[in-house]
C-alpha atoms as a PDB file:
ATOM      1  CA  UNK A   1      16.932 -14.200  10.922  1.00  0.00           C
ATOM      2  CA  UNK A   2      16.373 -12.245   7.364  1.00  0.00           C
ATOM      3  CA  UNK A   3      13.321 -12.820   5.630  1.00  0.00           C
ATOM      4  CA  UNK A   4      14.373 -14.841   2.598  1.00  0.00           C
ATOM      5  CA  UNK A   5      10.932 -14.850   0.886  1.00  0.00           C
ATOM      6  CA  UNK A   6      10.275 -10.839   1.237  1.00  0.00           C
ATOM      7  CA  UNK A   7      13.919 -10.077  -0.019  1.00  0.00           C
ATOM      8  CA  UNK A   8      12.742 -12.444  -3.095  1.00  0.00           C
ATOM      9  CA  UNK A   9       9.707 -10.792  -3.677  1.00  0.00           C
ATOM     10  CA  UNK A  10      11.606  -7.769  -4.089  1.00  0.00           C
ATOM     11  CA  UNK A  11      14.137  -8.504  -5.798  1.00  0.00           C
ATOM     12  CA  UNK A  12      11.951 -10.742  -8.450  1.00  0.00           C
ATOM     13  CA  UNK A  13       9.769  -7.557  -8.582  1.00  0.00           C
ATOM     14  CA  UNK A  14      12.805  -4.985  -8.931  1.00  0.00           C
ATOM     15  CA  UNK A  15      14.104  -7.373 -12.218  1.00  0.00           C
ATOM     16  CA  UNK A  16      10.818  -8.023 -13.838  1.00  0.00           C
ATOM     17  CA  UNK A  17       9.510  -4.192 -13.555  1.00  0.00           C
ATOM     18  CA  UNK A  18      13.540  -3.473 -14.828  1.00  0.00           C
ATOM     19  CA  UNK A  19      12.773  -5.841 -17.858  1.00  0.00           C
ATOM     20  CA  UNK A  20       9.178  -4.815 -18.892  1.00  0.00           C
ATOM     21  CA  UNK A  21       9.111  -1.012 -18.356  1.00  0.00           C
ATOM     22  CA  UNK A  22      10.457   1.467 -21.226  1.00  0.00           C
ATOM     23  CA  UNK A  23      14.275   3.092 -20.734  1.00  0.00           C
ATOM     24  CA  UNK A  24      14.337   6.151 -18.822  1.00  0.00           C
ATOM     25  CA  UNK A  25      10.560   6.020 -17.619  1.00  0.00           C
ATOM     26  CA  UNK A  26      10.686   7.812 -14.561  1.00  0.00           C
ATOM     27  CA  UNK A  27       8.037   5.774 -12.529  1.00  0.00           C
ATOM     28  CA  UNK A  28      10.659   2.846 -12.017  1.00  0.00           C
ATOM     29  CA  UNK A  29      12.489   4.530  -9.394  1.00  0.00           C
ATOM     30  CA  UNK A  30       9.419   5.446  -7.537  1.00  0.00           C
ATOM     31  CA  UNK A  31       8.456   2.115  -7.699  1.00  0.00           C
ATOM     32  CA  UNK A  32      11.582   0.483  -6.449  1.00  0.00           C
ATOM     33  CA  UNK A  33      11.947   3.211  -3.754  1.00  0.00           C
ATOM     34  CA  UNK A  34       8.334   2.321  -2.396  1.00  0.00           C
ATOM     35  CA  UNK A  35       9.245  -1.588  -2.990  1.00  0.00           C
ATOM     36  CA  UNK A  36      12.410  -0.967  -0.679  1.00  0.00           C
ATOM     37  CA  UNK A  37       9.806   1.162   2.186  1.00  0.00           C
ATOM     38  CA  UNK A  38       8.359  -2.154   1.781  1.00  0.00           C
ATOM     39  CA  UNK A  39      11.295  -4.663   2.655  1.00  0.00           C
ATOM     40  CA  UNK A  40      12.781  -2.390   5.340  1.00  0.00           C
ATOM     41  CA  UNK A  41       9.471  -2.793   7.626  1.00  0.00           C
ATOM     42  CA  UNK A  42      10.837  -6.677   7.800  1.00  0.00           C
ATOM     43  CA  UNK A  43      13.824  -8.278   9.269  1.00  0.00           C
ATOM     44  CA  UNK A  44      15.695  -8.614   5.983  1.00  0.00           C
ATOM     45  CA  UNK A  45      19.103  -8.213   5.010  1.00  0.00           C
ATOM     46  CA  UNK A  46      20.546  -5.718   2.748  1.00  0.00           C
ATOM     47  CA  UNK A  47      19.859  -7.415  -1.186  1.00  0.00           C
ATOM     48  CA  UNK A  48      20.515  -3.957  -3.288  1.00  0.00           C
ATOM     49  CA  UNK A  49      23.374  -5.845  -4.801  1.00  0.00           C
ATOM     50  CA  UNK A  50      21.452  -8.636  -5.980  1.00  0.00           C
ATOM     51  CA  UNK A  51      19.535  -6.458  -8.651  1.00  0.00           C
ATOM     52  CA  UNK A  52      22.769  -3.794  -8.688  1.00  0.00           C
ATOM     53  CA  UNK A  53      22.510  -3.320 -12.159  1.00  0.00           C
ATOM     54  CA  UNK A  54      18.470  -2.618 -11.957  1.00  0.00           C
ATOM     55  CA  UNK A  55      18.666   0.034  -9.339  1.00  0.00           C
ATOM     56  CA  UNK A  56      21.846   2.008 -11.550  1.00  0.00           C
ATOM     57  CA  UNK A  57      20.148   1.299 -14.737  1.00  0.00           C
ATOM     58  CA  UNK A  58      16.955   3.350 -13.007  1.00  0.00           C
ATOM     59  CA  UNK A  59      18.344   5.791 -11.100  1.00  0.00           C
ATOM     60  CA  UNK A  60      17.771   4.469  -7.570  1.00  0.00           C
ATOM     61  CA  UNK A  61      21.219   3.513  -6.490  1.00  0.00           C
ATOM     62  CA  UNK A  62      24.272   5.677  -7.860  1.00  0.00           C
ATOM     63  CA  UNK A  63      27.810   4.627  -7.982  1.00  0.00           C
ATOM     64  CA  UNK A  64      31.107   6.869  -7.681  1.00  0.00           C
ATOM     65  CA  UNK A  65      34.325   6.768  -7.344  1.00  0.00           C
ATOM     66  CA  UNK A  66      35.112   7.022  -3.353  1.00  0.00           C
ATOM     67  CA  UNK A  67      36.636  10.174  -4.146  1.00  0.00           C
ATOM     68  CA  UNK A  68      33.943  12.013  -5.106  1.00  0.00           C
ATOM     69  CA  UNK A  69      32.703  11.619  -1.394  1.00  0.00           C
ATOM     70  CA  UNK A  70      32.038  15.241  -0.328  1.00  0.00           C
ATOM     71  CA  UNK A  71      34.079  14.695   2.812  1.00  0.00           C
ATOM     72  CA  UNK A  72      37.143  12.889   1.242  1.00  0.00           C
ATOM     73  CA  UNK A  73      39.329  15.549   2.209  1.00  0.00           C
ATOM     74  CA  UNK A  74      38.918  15.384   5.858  1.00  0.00           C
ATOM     75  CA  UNK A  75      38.272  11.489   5.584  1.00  0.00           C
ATOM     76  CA  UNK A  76      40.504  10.153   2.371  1.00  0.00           C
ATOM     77  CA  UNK A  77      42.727   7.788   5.118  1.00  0.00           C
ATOM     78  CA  UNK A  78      39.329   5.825   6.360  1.00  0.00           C
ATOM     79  CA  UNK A  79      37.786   5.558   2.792  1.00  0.00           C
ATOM     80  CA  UNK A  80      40.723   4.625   1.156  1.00  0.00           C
ATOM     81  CA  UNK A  81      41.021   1.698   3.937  1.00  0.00           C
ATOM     82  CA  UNK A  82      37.692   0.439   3.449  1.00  0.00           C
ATOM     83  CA  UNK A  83      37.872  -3.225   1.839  1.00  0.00           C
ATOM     84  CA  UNK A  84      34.521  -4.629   2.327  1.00  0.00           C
ATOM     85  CA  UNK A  85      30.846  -3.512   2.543  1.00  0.00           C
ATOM     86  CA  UNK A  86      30.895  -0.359   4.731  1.00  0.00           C
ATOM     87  CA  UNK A  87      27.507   1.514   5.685  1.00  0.00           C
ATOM     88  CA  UNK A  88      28.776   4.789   6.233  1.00  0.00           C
ATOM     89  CA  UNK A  89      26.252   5.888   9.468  1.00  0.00           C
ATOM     90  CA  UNK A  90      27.626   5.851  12.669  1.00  0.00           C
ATOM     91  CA  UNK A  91      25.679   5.832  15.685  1.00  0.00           C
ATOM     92  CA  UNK A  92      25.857   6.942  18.982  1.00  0.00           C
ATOM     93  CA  UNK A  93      23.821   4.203  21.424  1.00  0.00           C
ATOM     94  CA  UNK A  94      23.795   6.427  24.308  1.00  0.00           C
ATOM     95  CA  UNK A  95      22.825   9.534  22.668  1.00  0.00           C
ATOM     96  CA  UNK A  96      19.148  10.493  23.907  1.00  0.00           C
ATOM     97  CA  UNK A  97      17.636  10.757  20.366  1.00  0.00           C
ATOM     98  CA  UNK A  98      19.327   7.237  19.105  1.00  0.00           C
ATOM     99  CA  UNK A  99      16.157   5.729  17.642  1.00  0.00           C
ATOM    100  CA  UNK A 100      17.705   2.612  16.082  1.00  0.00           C
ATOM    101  CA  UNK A 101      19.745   1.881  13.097  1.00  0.00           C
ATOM    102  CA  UNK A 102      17.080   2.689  10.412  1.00  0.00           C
ATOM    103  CA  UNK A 103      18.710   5.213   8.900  1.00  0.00           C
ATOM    104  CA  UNK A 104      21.725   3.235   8.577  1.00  0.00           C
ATOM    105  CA  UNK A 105      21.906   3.654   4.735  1.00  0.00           C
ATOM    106  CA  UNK A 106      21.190   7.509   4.436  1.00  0.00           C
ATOM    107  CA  UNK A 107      25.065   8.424   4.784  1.00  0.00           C
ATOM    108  CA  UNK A 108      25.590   5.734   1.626  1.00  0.00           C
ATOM    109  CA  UNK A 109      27.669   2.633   1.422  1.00  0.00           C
ATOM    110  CA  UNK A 110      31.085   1.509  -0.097  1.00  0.00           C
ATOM    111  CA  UNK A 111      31.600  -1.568  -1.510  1.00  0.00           C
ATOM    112  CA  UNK A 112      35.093  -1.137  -2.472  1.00  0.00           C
ATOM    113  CA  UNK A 113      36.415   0.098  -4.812  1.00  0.00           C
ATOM    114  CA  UNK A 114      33.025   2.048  -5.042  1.00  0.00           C
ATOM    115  CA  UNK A 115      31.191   4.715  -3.263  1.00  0.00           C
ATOM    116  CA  UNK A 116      26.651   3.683  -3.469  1.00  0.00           C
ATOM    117  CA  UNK A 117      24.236   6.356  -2.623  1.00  0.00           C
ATOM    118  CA  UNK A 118      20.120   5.872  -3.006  1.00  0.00           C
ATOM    119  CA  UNK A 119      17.624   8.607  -4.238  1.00  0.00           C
ATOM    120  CA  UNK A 120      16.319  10.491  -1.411  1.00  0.00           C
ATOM    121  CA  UNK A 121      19.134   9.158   1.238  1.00  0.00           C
ATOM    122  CA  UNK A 122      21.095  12.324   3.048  1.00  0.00           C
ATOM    123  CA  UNK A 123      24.205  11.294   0.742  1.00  0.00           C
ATOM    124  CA  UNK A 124      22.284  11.274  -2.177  1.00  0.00           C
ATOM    125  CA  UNK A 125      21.042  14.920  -1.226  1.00  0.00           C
ATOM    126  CA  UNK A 126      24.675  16.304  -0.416  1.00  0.00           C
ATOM    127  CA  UNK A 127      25.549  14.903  -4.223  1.00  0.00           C
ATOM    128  CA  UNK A 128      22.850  16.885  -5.570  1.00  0.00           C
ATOM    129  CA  UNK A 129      24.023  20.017  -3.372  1.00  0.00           C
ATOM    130  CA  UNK A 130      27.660  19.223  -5.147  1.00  0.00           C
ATOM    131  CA  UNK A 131      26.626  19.146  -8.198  1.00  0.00           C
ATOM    132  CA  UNK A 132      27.523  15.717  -8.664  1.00  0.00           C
ATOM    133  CA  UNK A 133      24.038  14.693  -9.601  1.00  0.00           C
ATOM    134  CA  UNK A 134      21.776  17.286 -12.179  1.00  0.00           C
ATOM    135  CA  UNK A 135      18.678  17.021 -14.064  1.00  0.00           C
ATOM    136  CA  UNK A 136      15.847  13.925 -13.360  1.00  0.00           C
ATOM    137  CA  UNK A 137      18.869  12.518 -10.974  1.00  0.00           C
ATOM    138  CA  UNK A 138      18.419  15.370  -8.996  1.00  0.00           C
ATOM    139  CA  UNK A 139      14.745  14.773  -7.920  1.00  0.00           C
ATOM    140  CA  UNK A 140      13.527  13.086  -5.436  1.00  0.00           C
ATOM    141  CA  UNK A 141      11.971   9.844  -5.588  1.00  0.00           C
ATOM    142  CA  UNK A 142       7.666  10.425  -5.056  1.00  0.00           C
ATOM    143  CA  UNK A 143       6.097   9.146  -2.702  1.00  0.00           C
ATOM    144  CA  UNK A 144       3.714   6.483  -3.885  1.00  0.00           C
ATOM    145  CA  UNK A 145       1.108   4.011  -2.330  1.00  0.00           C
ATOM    146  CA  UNK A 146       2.872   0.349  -2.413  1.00  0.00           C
ATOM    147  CA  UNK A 147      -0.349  -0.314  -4.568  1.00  0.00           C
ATOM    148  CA  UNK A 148       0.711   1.112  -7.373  1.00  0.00           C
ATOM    149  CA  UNK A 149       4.098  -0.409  -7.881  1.00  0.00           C
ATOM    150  CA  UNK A 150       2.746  -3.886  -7.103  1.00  0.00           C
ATOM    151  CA  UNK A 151       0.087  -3.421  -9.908  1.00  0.00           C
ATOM    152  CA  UNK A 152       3.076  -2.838 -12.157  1.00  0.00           C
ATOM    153  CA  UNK A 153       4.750  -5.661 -10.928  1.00  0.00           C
ATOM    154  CA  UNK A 154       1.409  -8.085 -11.513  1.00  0.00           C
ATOM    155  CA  UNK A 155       1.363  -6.560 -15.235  1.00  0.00           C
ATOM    156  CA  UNK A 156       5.028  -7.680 -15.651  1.00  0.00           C
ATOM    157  CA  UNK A 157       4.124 -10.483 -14.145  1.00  0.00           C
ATOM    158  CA  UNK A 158       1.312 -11.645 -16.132  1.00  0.00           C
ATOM    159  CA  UNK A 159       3.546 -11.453 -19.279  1.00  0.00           C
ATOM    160  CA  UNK A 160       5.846 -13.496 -17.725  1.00  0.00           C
ATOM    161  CA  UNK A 161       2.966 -15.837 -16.946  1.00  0.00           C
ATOM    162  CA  UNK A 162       4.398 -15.696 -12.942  1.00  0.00           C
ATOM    163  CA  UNK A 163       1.293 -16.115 -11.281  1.00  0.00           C
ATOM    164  CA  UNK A 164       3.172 -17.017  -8.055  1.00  0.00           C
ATOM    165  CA  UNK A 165       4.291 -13.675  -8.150  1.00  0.00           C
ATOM    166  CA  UNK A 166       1.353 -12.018  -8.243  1.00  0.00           C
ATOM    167  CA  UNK A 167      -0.604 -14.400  -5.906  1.00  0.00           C
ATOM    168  CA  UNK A 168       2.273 -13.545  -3.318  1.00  0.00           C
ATOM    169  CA  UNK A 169       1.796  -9.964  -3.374  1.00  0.00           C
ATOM    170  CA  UNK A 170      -2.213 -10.339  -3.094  1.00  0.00           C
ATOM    171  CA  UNK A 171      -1.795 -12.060  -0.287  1.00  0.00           C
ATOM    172  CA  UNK A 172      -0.726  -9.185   1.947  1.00  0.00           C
ATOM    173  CA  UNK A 173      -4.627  -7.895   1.325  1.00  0.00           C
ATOM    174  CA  UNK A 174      -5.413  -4.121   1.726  1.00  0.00           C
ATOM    175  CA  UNK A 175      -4.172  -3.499   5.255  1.00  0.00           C
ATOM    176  CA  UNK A 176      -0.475  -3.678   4.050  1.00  0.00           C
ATOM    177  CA  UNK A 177      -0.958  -2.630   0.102  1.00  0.00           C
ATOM    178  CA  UNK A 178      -2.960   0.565   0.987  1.00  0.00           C
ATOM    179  CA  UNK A 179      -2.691   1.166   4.768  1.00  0.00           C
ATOM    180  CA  UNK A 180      -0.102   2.230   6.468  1.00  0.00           C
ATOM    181  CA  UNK A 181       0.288   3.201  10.263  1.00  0.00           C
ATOM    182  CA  UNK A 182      -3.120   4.058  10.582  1.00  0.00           C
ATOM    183  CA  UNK A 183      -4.241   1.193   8.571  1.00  0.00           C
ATOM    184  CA  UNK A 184      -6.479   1.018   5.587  1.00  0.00           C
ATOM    185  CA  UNK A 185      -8.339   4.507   5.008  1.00  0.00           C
ATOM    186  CA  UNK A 186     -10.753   3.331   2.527  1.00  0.00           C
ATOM    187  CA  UNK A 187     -13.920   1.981   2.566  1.00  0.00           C
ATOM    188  CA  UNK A 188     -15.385  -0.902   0.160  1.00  0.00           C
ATOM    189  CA  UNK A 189     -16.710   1.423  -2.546  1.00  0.00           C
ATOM    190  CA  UNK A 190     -13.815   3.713  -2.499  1.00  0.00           C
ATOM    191  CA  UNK A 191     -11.744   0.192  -3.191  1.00  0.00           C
ATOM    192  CA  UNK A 192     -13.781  -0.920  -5.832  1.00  0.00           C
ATOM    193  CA  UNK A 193     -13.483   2.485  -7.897  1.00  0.00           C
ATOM    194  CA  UNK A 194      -9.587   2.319  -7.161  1.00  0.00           C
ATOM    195  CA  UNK A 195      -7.425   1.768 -11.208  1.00  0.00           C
ATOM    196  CA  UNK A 196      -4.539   0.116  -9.325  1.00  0.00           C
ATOM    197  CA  UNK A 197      -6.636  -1.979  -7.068  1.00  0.00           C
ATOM    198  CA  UNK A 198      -9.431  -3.539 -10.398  1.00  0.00           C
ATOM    199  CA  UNK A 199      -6.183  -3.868 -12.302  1.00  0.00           C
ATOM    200  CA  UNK A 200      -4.805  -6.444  -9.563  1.00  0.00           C
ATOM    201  CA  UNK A 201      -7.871  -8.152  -8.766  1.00  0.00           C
ATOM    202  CA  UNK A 202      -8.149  -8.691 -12.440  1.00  0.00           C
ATOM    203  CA  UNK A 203      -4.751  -9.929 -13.168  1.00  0.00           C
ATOM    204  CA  UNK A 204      -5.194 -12.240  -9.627  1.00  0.00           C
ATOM    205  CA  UNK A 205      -8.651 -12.937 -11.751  1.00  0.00           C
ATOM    206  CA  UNK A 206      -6.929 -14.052 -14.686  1.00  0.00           C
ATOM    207  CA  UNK A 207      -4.314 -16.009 -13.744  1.00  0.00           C
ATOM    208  CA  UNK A 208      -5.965 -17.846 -11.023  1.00  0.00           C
ATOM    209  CA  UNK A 209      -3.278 -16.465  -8.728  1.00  0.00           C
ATOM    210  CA  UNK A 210      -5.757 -16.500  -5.663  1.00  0.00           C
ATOM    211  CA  UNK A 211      -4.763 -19.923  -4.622  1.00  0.00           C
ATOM    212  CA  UNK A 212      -1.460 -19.126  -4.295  1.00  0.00           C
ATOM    213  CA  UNK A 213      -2.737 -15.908  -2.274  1.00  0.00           C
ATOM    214  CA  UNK A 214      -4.239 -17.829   0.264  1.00  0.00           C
ATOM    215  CA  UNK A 215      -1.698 -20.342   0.872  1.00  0.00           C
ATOM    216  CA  UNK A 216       0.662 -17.202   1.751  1.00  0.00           C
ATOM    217  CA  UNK A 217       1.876 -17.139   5.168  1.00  0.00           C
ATOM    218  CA  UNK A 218       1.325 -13.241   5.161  1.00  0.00           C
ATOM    219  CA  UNK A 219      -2.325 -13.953   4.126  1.00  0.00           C
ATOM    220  CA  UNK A 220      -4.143 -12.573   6.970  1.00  0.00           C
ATOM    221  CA  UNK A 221      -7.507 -14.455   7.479  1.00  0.00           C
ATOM    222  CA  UNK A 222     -10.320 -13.089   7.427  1.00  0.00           C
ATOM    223  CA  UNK A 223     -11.278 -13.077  10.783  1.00  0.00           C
ATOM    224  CA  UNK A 224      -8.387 -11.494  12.339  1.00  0.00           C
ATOM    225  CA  UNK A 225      -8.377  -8.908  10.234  1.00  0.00           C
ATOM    226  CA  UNK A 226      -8.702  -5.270  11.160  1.00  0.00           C
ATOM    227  CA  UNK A 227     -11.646  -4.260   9.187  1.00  0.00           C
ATOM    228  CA  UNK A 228     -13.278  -7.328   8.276  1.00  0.00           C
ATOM    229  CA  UNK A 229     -15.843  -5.633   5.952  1.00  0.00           C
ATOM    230  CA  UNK A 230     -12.590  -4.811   3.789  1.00  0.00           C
ATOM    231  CA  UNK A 231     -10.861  -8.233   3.763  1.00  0.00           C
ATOM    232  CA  UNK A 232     -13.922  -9.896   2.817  1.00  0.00           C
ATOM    233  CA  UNK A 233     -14.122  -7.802  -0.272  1.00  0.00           C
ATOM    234  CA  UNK A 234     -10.740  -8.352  -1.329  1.00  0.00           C
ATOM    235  CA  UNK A 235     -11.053 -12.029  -1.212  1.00  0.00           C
ATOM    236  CA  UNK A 236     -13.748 -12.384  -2.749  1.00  0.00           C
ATOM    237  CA  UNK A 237     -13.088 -12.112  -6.873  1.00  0.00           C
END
């Protein structure tokens, strides 16, 4: 069962950052590519093709003719014969390392009559190799904190006067916005000297978007919470 309200949180964040950042500012694509590390930690479906246009516009997603595949020579029959979404991956289930179908997108994708890559993906790589793909297209998406793509997406936000939005992404609380496997590595004072974390908590501020936070089902209350010390803080504005 897919996650309808993450995939719309993403996809509402993808088109509003789209909307209110310059052309050709290079940050978008980190910020969609940490938005999409985001959704893929849920049971969601695949939703690039409900912001298409966003992620080609930014250089996430690229688009080619199915010809330009690097192995259309050897594989031209089963391309050509593709006629709906295709993730290109296979997987072997009783190979020893098979660790799941995460990766399933890193080969790319064909919705026909096109051939999709993302920045960073093993496809995307073997384009750049190619040639196919030169200059700011041929770099690698950074590696940011989730953090600091969804204080972008609160600053879009706020313009848009969506304080839904922005209550919905405080909600997840520091554990999920600046942990990680290992949790949150930051202590209260560290927090409070954090740009990207006073910009939120004054937009949230402003808006009155904590409300909406705390009637989040991914609100974690306080008490359950990891590091209590932490949570505390961040609901308290």
């Amino acid at each position: 069962m897919s996650l309808h309200d993450i995939e719309d949180l993403v996809a509402d964040s993808v088109r509003l950052l789209d909307v209110h950042t310059e052309p050709g500012d290079p940050r978008v694509r980190d910020w969609f590519a940490v938005l999409y590390d985001f959704q893929n930690g849920y049971d969601c479906s695949f939703t690039h093709f409900r912001v298409m246009d966003a992620l080609l516009r930014r250089g996430y997603t690229y688009r080619f003719p199915i010809d330009r595949h690097p192995d259309y020579g050897e594989r031209a029959a089963y391309l050509d014969a593709l006629s709906e979404f295709t993730g290109l991956r296979t997987f072997d289930e009783d190979a020893p390392d098979f660790e799941g179908y995460d990766s399933w997108l890193e080969d790319g994708y064909v919705e026909p009559p096109f051939l999709y890559c993302d920045a960073g993906t093993e496809l995307w790589r073997r384009m750049v190799a190619a040639g196919e793909l030169r200059g700011p297209d041929a770099t690698p998406p950074r590696r940011i904190p989730l953090i600091e793509a969804v204080r972008e997406v609160a600053v879009a936000a706020e313009k848009e006067q969506d304080h839904e939005l922005i209550g919905l992404w405080y909600a997840f609380g520091c554990e999920t916005l600046l942990g990680g496997l290992a949790g949150c590595l930051f202590d209260v004072t560290e927090l409070a000297e954090m740009p990207a974390v006073l910009e939120l908590r004054a937009a949230v501020r402003r808006t009155d978007a904590l409300p909406i936070a705390r009637r989040s089902p991914y609100a974690v209350p306080v008490e359950f919470a990891e590091h209590h010390e932490l949570e505390s803080w961040w609901w308290r504005l």
